[in-house]
N, C-alpha and C. Protein backbone atom coordinates (compact mmCIF):
# COMPACT_ATOMS: atom_id res chain seq x y z
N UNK A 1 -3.08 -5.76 6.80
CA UNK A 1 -4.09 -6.17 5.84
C UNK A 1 -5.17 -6.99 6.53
N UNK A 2 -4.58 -8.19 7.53
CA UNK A 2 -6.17 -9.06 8.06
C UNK A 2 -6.65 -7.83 9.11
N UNK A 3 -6.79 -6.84 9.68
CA UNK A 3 -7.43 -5.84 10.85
C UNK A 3 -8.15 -4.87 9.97
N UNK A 4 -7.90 -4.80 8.48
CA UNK A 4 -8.35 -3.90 7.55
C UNK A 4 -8.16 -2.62 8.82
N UNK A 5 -6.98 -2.03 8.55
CA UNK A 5 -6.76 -0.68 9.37
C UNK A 5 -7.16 -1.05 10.70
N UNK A 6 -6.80 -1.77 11.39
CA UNK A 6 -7.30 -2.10 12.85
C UNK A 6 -9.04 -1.84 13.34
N UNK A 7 -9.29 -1.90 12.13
CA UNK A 7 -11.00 -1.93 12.10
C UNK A 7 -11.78 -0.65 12.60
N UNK A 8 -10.67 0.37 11.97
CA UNK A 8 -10.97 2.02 12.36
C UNK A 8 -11.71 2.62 11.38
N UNK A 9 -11.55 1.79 9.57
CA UNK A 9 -12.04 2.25 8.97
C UNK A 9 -13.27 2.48 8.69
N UNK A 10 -14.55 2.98 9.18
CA UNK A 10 -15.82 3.05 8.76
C UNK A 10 -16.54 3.46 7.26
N UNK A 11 -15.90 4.56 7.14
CA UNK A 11 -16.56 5.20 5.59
C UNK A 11 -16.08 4.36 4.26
N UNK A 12 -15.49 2.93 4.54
CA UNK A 12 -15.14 3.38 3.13
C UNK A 12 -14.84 1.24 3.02
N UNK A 13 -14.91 0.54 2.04
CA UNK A 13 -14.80 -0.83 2.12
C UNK A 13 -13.63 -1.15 1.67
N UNK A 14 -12.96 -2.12 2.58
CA UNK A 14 -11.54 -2.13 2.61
C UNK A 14 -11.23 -3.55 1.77
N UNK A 15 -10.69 -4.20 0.38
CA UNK A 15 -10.27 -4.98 0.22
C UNK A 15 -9.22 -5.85 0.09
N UNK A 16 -8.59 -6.72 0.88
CA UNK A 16 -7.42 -7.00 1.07
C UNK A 16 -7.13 -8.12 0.15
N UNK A 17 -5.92 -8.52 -0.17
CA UNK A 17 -5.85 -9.23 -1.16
C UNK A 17 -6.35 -10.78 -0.14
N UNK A 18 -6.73 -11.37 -1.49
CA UNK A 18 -6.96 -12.91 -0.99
C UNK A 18 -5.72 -14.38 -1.52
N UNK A 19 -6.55 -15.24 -0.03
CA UNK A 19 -5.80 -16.77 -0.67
C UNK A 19 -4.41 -16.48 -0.65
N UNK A 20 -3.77 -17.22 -1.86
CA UNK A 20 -1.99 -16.75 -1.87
C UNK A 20 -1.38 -15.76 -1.87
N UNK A 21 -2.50 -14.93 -2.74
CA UNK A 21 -1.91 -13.60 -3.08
C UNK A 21 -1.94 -12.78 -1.57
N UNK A 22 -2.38 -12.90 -0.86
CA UNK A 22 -2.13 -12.79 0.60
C UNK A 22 -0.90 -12.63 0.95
N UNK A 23 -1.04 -13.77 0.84
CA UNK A 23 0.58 -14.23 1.17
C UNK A 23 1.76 -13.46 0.49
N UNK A 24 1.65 -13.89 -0.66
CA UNK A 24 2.51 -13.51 -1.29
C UNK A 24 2.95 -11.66 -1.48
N UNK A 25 1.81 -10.89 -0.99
CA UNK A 25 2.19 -9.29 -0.81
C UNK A 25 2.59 -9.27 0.07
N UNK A 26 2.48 -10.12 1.72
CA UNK A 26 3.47 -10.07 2.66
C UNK A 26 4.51 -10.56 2.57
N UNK A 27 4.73 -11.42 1.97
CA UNK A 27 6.56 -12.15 1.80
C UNK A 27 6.78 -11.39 0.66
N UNK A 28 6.57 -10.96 -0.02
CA UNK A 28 6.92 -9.38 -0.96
C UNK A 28 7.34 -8.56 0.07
N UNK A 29 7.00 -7.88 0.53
CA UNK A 29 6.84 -6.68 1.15
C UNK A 29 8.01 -7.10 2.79
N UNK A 30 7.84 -8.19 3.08
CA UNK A 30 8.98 -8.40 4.35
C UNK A 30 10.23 -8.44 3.31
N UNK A 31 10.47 -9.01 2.57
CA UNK A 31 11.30 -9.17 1.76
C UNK A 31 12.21 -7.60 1.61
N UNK A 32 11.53 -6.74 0.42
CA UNK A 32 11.60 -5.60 0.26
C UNK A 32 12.11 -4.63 1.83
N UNK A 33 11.26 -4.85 2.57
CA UNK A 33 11.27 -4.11 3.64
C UNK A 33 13.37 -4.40 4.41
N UNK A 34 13.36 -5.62 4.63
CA UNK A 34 14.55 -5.84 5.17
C UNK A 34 15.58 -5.77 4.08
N UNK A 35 15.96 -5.34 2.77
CA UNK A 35 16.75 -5.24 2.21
C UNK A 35 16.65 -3.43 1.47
N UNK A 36 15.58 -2.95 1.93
CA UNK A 36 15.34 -1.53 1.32
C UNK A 36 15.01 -1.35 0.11
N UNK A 37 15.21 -2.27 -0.69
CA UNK A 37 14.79 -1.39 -2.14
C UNK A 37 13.89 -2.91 -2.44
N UNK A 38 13.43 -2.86 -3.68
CA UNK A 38 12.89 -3.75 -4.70
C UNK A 38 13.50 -4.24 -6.20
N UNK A 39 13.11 -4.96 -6.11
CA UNK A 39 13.43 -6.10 -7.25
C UNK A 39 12.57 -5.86 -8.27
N UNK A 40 12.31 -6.59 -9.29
CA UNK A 40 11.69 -6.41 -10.36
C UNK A 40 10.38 -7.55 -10.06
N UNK A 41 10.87 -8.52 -9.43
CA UNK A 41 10.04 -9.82 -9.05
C UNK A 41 9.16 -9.42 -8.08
N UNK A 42 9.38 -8.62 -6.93
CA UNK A 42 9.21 -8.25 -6.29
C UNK A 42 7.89 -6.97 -6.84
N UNK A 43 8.42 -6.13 -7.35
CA UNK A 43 7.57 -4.83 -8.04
C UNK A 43 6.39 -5.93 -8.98
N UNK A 44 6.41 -6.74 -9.19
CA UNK A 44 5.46 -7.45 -10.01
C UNK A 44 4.28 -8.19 -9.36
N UNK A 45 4.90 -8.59 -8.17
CA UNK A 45 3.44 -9.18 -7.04
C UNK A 45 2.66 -7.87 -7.05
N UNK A 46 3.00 -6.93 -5.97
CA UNK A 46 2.75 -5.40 -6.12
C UNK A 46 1.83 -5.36 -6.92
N UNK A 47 2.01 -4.87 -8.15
CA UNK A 47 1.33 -4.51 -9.45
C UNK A 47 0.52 -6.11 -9.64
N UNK A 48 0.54 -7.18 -9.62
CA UNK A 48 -0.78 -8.17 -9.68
C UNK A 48 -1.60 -7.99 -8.93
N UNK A 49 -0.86 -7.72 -7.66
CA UNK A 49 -2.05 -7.77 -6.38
C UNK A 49 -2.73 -6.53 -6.85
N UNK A 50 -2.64 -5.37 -7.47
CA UNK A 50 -3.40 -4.22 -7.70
C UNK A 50 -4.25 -4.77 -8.38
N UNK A 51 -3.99 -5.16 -9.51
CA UNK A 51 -4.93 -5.35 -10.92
C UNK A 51 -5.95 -6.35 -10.33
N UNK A 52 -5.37 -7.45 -9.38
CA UNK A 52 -6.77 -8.31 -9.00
C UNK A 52 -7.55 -7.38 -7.42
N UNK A 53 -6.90 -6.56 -7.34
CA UNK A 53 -7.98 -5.40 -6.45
C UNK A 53 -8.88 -4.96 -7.02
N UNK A 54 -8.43 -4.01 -8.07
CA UNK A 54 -9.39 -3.47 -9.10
C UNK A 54 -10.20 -4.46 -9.80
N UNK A 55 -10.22 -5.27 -10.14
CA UNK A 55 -10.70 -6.63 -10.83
C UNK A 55 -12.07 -6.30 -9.37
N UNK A 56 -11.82 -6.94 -8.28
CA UNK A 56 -12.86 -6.98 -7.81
C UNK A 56 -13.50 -5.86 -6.74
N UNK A 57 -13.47 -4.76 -7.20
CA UNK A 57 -14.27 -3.29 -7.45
C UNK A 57 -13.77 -2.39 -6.65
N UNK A 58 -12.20 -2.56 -6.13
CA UNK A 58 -11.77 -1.62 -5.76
C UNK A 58 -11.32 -0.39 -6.56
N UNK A 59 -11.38 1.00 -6.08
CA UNK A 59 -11.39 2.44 -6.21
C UNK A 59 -9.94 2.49 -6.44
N UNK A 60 -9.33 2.42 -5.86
CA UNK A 60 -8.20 2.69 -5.34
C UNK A 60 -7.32 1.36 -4.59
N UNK A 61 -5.60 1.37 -4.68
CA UNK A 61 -5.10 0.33 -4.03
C UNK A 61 -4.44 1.38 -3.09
N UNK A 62 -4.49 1.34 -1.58
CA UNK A 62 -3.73 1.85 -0.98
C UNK A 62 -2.28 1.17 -0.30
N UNK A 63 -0.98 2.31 -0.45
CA UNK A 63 -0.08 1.65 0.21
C UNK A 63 -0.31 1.64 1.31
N UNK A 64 -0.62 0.61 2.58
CA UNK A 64 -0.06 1.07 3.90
C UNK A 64 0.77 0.78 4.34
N UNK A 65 2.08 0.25 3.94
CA UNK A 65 3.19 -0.08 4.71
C UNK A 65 4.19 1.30 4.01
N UNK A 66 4.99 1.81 5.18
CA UNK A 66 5.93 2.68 4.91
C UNK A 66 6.91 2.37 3.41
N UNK A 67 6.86 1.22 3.06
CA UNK A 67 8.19 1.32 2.43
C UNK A 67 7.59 0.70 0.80
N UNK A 68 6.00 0.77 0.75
CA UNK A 68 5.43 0.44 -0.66
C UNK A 68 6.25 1.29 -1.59
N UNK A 69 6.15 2.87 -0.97
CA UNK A 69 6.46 3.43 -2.62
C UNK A 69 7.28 2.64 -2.85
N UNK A 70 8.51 2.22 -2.75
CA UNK A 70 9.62 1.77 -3.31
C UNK A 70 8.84 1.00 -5.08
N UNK A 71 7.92 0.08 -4.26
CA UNK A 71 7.67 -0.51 -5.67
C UNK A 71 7.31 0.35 -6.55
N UNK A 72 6.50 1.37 -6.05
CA UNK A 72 5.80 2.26 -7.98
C UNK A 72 6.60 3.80 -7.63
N UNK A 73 7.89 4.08 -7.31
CA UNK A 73 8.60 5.05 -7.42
C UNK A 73 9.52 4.86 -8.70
N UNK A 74 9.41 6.35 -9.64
CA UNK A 74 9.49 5.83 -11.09
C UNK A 74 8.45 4.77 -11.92
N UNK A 75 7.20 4.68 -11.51
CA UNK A 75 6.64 3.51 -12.16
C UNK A 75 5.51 4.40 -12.22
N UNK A 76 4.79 4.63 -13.46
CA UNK A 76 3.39 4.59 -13.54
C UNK A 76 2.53 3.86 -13.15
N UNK A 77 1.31 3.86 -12.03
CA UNK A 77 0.83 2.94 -11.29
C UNK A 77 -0.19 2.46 -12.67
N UNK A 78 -0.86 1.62 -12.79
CA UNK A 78 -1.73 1.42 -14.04
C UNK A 78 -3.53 1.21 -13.31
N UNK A 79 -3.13 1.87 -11.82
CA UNK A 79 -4.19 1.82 -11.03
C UNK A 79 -4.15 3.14 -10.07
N UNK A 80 -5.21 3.74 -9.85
CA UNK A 80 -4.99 4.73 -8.35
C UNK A 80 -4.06 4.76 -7.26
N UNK A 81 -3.34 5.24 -6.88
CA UNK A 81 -2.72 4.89 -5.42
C UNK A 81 -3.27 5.58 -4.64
N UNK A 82 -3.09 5.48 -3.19
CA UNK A 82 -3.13 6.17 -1.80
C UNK A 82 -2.09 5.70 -1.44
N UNK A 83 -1.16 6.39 -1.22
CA UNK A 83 -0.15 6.14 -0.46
C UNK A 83 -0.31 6.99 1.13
N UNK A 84 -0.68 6.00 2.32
CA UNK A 84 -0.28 6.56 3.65
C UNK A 84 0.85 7.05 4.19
N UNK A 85 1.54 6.64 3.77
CA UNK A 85 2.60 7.32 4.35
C UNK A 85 3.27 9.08 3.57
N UNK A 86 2.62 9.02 2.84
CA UNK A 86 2.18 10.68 2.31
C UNK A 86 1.16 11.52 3.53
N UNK A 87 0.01 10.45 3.31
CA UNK A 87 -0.97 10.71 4.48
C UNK A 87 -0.05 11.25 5.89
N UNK A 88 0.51 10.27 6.67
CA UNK A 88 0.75 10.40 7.86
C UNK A 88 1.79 11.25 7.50
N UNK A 89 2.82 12.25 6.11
CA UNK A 89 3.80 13.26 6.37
C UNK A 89 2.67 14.28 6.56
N UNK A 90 2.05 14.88 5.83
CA UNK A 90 0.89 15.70 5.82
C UNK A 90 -0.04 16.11 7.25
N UNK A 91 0.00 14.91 8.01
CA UNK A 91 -0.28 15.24 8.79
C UNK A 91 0.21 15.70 10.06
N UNK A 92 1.65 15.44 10.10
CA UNK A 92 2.76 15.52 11.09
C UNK A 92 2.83 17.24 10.84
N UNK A 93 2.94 17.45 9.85
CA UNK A 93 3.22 18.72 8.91
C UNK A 93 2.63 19.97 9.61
N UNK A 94 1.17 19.47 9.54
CA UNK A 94 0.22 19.91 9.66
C UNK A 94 0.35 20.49 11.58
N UNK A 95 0.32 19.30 11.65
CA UNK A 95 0.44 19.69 13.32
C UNK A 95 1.05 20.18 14.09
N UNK A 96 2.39 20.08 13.60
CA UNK A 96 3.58 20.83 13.35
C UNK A 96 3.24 22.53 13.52
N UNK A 97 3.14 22.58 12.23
CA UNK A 97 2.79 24.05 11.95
C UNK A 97 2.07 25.05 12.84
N UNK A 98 1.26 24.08 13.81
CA UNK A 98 -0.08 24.59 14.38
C UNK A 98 0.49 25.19 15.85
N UNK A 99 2.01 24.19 15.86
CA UNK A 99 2.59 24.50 17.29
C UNK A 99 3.61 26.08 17.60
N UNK A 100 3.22 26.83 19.00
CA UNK A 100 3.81 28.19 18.48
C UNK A 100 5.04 27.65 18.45
């Protein structure tokens, strides 16, 4: 989140959450990450940190950590997703395919 995509992204304005909420989607998300699944407490930072994305004019919230879906799997997002790590199967896929 602070490299906004290691500062690769050009086309497009990247907003990362601010202040605590900073914080708090990474100690979410380490959390989540070392125990595999999610919590309900947990799925709720998630879903704030979206709504104050969109709040300030983001399109879309993208996952980039491998193990987001967990939070909105079974969950209606009440915002856009991008999930990357869809991205990066798609593209493995892809390249894959291309090889004889």
């Amino acid at each position: 989140m602070q490299t906004r995509l290691y500062g690769r992204v050009k086309s497009a304005t990247l907003i990362p959450p601010e202040g605590d909420m900073f914080d708090k989607v990474a100690d979410a998300y380490m959390a989540m990450a070392q125990v595999g699944r999610v919590t309900d407490e947990l799925r709720e930072v998630f879903f704030t940190a979206g709504h104050e994305l969109m709040r300030r004019g983001a399109q879309a919230v993208m996952l980039g950590g491998t193990d987001l879906f967990l939070a909105f799997q079974g969950r209606e997002a009440p915002f856009p997703l991008v999930d990357c790590a869809d991205i990066h199967v798609e593209a493995i896929y892809t390249k894959s395919s291309m090889l004889p």
